[in-house]
Protein backbone atom coordinates (compact mmCIF):
# COMPACT_ATOMS: atom_id res chain seq x y z
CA UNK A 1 169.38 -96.23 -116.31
CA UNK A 2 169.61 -94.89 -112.85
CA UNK A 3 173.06 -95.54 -111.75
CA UNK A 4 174.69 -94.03 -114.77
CA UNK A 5 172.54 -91.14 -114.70
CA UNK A 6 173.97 -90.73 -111.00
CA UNK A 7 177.25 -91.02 -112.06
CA UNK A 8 177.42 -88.53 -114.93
CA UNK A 9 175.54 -86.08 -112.70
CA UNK A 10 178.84 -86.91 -110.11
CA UNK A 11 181.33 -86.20 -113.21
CA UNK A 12 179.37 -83.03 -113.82
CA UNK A 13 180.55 -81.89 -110.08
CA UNK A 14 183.68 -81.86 -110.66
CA UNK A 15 184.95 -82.45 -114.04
CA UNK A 16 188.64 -84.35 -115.28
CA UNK A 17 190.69 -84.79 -118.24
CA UNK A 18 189.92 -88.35 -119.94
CA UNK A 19 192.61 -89.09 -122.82
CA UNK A 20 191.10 -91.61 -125.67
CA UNK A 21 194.08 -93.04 -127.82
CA UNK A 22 191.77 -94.01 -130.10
CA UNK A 23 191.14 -90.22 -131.64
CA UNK A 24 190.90 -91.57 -135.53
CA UNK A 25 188.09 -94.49 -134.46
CA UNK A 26 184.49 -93.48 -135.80
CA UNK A 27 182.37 -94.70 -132.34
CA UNK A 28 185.10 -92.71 -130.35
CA UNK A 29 184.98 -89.40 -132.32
CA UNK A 30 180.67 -89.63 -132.05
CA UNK A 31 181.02 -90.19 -127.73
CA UNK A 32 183.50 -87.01 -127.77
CA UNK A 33 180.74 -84.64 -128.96
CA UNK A 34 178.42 -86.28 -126.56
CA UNK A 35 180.79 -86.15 -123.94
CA UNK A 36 181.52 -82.54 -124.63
CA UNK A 37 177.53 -81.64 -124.95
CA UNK A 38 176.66 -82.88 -121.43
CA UNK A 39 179.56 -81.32 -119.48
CA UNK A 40 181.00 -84.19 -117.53
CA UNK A 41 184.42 -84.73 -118.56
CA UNK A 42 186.90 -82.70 -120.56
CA UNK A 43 188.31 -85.56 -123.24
CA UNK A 44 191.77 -85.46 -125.24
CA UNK A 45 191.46 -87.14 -128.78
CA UNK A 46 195.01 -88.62 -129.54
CA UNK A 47 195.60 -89.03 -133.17
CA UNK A 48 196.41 -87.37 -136.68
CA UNK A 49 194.71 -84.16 -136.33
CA UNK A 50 193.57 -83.93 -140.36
CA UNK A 51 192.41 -88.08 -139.81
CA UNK A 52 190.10 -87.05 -137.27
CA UNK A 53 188.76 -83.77 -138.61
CA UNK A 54 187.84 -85.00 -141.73
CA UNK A 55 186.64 -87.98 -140.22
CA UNK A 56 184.66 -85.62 -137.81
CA UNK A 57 183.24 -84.14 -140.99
CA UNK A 58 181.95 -86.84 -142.20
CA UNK A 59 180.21 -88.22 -139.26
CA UNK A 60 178.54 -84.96 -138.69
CA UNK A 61 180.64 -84.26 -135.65
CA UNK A 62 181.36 -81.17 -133.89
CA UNK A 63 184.58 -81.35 -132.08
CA UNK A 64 184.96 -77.49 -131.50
CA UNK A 65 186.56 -77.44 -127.66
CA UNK A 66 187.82 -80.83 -128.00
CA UNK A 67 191.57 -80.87 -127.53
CA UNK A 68 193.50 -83.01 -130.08
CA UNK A 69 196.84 -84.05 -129.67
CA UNK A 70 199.56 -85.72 -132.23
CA UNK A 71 202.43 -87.32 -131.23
CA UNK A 72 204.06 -86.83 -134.77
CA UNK A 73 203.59 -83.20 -133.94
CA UNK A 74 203.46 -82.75 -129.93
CA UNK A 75 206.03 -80.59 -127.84
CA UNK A 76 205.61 -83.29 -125.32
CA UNK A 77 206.73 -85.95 -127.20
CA UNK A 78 210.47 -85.77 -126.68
CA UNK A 79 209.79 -85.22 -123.16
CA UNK A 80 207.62 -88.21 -122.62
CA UNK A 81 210.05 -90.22 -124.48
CA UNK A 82 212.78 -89.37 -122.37
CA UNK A 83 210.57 -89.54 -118.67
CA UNK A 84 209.66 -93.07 -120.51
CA UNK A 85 213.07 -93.93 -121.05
CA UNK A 86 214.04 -93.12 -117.66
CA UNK A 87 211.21 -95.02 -115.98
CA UNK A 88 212.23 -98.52 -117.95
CA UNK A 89 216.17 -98.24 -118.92
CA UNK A 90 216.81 -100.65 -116.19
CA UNK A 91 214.61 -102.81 -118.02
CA UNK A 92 216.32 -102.41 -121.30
CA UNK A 93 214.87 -99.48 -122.76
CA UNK A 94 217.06 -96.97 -124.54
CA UNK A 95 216.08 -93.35 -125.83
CA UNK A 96 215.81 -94.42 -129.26
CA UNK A 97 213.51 -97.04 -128.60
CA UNK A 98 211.56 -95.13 -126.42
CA UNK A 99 211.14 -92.09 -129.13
CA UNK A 100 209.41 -94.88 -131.07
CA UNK A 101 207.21 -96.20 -128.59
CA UNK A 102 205.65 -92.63 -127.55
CA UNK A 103 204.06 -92.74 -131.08
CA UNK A 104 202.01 -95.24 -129.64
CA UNK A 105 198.84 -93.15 -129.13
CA UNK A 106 197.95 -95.59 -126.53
CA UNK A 107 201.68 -95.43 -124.49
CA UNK A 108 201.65 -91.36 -125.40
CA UNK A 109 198.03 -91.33 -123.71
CA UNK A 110 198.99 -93.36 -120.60
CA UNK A 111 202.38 -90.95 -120.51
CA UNK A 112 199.96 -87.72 -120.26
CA UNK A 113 198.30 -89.44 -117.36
CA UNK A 114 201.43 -90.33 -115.60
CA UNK A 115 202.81 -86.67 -116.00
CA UNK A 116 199.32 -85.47 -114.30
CA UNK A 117 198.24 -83.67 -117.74
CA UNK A 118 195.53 -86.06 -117.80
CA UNK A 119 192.96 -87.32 -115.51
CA UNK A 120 192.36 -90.75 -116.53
CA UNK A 121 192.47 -92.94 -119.69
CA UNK A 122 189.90 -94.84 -121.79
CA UNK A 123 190.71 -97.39 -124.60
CA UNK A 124 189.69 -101.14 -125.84
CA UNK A 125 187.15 -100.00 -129.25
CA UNK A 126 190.03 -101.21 -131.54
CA UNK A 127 192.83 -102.41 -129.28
CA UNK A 128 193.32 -105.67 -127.44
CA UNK A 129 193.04 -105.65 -123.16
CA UNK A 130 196.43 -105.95 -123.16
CA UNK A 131 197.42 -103.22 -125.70
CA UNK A 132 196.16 -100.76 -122.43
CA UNK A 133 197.17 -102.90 -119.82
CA UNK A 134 201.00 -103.32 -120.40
CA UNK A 135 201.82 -99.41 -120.50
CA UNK A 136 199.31 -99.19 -117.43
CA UNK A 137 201.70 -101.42 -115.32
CA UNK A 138 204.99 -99.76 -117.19
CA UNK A 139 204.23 -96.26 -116.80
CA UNK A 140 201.32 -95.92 -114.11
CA UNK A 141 201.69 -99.37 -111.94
CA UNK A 142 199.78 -100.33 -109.15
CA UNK A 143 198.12 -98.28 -106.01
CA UNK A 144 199.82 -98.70 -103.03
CA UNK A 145 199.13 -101.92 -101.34
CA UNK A 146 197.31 -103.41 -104.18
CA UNK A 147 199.10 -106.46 -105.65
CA UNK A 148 196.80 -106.74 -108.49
CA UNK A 149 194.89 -105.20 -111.07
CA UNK A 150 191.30 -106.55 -111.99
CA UNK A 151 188.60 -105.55 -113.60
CA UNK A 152 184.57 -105.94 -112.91
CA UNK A 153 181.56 -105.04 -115.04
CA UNK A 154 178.98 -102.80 -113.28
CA UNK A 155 175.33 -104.93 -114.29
CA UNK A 156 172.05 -102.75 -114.43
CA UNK A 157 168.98 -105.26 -115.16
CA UNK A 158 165.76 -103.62 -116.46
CA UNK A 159 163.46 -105.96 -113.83
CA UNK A 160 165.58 -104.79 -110.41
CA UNK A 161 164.36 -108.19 -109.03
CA UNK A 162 168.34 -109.30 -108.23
CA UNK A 163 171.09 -107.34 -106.22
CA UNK A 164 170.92 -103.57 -105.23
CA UNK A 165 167.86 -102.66 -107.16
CA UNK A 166 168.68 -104.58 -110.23
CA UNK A 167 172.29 -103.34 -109.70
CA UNK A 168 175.04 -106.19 -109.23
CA UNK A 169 179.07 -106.13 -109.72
CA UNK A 170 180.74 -108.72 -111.54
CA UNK A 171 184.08 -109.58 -111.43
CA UNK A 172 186.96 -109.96 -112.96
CA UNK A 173 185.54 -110.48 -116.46
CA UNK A 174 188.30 -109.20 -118.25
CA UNK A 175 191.72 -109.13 -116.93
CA UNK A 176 192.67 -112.08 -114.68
CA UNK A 177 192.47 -115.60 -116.78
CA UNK A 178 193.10 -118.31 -113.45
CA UNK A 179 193.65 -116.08 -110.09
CA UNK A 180 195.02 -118.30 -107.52
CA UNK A 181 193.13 -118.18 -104.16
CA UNK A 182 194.76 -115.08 -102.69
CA UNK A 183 194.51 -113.05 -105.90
CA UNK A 184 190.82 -113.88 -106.04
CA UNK A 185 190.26 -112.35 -102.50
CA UNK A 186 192.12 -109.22 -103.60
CA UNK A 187 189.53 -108.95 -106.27
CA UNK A 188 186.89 -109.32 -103.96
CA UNK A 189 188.10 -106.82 -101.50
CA UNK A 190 188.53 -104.60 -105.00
CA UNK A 191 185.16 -104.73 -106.10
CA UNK A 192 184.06 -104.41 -102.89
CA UNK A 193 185.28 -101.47 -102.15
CA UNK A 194 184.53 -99.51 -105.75
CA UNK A 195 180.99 -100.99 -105.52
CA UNK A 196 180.73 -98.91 -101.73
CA UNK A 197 182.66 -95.47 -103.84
CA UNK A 198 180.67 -95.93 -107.03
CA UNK A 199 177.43 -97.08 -105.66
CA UNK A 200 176.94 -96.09 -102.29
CA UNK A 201 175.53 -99.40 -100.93
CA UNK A 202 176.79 -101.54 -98.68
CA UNK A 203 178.83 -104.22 -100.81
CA UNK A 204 177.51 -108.33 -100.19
CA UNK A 205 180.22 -110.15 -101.99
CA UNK A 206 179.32 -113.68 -102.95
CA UNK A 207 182.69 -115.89 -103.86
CA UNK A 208 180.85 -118.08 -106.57
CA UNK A 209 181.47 -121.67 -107.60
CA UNK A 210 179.84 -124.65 -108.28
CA UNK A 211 179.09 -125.70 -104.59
CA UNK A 212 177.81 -124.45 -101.71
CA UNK A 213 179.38 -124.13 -98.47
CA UNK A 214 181.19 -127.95 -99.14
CA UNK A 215 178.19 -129.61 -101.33
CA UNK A 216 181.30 -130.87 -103.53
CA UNK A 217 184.85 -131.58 -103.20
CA UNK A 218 186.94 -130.73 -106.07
CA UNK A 219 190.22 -128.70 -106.23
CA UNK A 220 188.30 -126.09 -107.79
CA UNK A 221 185.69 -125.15 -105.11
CA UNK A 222 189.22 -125.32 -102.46
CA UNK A 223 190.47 -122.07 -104.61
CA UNK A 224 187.35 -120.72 -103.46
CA UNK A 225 186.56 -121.62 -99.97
CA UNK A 226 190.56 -120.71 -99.46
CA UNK A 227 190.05 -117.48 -101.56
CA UNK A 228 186.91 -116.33 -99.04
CA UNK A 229 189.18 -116.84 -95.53
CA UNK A 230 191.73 -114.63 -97.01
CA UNK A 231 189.47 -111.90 -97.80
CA UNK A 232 187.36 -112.35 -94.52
CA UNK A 233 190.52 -112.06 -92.78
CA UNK A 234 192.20 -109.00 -94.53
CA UNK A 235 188.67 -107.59 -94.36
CA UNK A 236 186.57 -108.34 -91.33
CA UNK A 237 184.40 -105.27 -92.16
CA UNK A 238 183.23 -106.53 -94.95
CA UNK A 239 180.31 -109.18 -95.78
CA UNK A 240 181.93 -111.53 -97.88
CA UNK A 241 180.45 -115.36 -98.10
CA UNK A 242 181.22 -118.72 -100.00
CA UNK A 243 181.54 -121.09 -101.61
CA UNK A 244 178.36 -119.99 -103.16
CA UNK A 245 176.08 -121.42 -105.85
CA UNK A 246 174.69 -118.40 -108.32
CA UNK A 247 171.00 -119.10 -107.41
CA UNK A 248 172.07 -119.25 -103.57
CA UNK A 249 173.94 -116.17 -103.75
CA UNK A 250 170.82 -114.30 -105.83
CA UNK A 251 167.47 -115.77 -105.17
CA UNK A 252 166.54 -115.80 -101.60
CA UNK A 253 164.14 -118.97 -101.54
CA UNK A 254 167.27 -121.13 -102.53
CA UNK A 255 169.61 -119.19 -100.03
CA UNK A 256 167.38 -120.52 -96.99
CA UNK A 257 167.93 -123.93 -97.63
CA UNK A 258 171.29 -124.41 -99.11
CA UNK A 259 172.90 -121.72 -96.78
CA UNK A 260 170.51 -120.60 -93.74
CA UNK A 261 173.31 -118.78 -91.84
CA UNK A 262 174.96 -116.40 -94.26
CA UNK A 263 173.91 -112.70 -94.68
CA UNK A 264 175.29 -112.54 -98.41
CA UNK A 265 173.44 -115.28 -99.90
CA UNK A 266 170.16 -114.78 -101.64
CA UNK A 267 171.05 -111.05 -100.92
CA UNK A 268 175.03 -110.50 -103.25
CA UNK A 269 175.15 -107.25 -104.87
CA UNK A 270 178.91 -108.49 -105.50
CA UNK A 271 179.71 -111.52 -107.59
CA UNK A 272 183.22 -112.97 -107.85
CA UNK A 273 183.93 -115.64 -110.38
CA UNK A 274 186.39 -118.23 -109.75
CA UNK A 275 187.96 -117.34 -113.49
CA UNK A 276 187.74 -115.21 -116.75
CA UNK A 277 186.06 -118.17 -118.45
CA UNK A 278 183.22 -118.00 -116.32
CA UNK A 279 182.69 -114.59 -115.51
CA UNK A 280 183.25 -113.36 -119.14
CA UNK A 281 180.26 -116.18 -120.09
CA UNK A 282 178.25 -114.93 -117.24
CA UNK A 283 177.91 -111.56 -117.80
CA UNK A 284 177.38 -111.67 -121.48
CA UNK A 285 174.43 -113.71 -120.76
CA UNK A 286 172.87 -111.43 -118.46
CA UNK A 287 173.41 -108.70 -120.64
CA UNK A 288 172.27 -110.70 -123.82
CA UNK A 289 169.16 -112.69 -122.20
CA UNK A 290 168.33 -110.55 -119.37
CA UNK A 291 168.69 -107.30 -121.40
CA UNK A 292 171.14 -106.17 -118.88
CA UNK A 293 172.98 -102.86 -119.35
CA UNK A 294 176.70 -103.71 -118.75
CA UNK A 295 178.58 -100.81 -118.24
CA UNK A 296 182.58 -101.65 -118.69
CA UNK A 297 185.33 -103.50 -117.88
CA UNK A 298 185.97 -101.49 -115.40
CA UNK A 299 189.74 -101.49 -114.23
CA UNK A 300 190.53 -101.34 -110.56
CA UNK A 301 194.66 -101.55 -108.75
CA UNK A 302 196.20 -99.28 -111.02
CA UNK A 303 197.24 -95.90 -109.46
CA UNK A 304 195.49 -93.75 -111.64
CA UNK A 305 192.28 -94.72 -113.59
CA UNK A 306 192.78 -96.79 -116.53
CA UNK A 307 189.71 -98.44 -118.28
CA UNK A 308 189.24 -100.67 -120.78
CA UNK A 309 186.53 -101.22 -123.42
CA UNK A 310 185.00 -104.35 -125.58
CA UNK A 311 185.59 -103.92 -128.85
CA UNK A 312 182.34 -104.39 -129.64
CA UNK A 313 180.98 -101.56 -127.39
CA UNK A 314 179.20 -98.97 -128.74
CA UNK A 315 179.29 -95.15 -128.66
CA UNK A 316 177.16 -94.88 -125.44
CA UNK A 317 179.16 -97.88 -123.98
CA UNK A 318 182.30 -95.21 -124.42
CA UNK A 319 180.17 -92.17 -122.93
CA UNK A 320 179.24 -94.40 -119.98
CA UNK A 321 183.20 -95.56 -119.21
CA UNK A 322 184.33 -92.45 -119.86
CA UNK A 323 181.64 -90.71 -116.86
CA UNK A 324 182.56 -93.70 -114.81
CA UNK A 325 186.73 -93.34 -115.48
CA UNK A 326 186.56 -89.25 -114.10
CA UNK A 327 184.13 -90.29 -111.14
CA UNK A 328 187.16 -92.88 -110.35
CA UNK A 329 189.31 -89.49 -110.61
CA UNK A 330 187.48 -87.85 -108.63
CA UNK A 331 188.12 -90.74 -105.19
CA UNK A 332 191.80 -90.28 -106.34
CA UNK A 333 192.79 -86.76 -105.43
């Protein structure tokens, strides 16, 4: 697909550290040599060293250049332990706890990117969302003025007949379960702006719901409408629209008569879903029934680039994150 083949070609140009936690895990051993091979990021395999040679071995995979790390074994790990101590104690932490928790490949990854000895993190093929997200907002916590982290999926669909080309953003899918009206508008302002960084196009952010612009009345499409003034408000330079129907944010014909005056519908690049119900369900359909190539979650409000994965994605699904995680590191310095 186009846009990733953009984006690895943008890692390529200047290319960052990605840490995988997940060093022992077959798919994630397979994207390292791949990774490796086509030059566009420089990844750190955390695990037991002999675990993921011999696994290497057996999968046919050449890690030579590939850094691995151990925390069993590291020179960093007392250190990180006590920086991690001294970034929670007044939370309760003590040393001794904290010397366990930095054999946490996950919480020793995240600790190398907080310490700026790596460039960004990738994780999700065997751990839950929030196995990543809890030392993200311990150790790395939010970019300044961001009050929340999100996620969106970036959706490439093989006909190009919706969005940017066949290129739309969805979001969040993954992180936030029931955003209240002025957290959704901070994820539309999000995804609005990494669309712009990752995509170069103009961002057209439709605020989706079941109605369109007041054809019902339900507490529900209020979260919405209230959601969209707060984001047109914090971000006049942006084209953001709803309440918006899916086919009259997408499909032009439908846009003229159930909202004639807006720029966004029948032309969104940007969906925002009122919840993780319904933006989990919707992009799993157009990836599944559309043939869609979803590429993600991707995170967005952290400080540094953390990204998540499905653990059902596959070894190019981890290639693909891990090109679009060091592009993100790249709009960081």
């Amino acid at each position: 697909m186009i846009f990733i083949e953009n984006i690895c070609k943008r890692a390529q140009d200047d290319t960052k550290r990605i840490v995988l936690p997940e060093g022992e895990e077959e798919r994630t051993i397979k994207a390292s040599e791949i990774i490796k091979k086509n030059s566009f990021a420089e990844v750190i395999l955390i695990g037991d060293i002999n675990v993921i040679q011999t696994k290497a071995a057996k999968f046919g995979v050449n890690l030579e250049g590939i850094e691995i790390i151990d925390p069993k074994t590291s020179e960093k790990t007392d250190f990180y332990a006590k920086e991690f101590y001294n970034l929670r104690k007044n939370k309760g932490m003590t040393l001794e706890k904290a010397e366990d928790t930095m054999q946490d490949y996950v919480y020793f990854g995240t600790m190398m990117l907080k310490m700026g000895e790596a460039d960004g993190i990738v994780s999700g093929a065997i751990h839950y969302t929030g196995d990543l997200l809890r030392p993200g907002m311990q150790i790395i916590k939010t970019a300044p003025g961001i009050k929340i982290v999100s996620s969106f999926f970036i959706m490439e669909l093989p006909d190009k007949e919706y969005g940017e080309d066949g290129l739309l953003f969805f979001a969040d899918a993954a992180v936030n379960i029931n955003p209240n009206a002025e957290e959704l508008a901070a994820i539309a302002i999000s995804t609005a702006d990494n669309a712009k960084l990752l995509s170069n196009f103009e961002p057209k952010v439709a605020m989706l719901s079941f109605s369109t612009m007041g054809s019902a009345k339900h507490e529900l499409v209020n979260k919405v409408v209230e959601a969209t003034k707060i984001a047109k408000n914090a971000r006049p330079d942006l084209q953001i629209d709803g309440e918006l129907q899916l086919d009259a944010a997408i499909v032009k014909s439908v846009a003229k008569l159930k909202a004639p005056g807006s720029s966004v519908a029948g032309n969104a690049n940007v969906l925002v879903f009122p919840d993780l119900q319904s933006g989990n369900i919707g992009y799993k359909l157009v990836q599944r029934f559309a043939k869609a190539k979803a590429i993600g979650p991707i995170c967005q409000g952290f400080a540094k680039p953390i990204n998540d994965l499905s653990r059902g994605c596959s070894v190019e699904d981890i290639v693909n994150v891990v090109a679009v995680t060091a592009v993100q590191a790249q709009m960081q310095k």
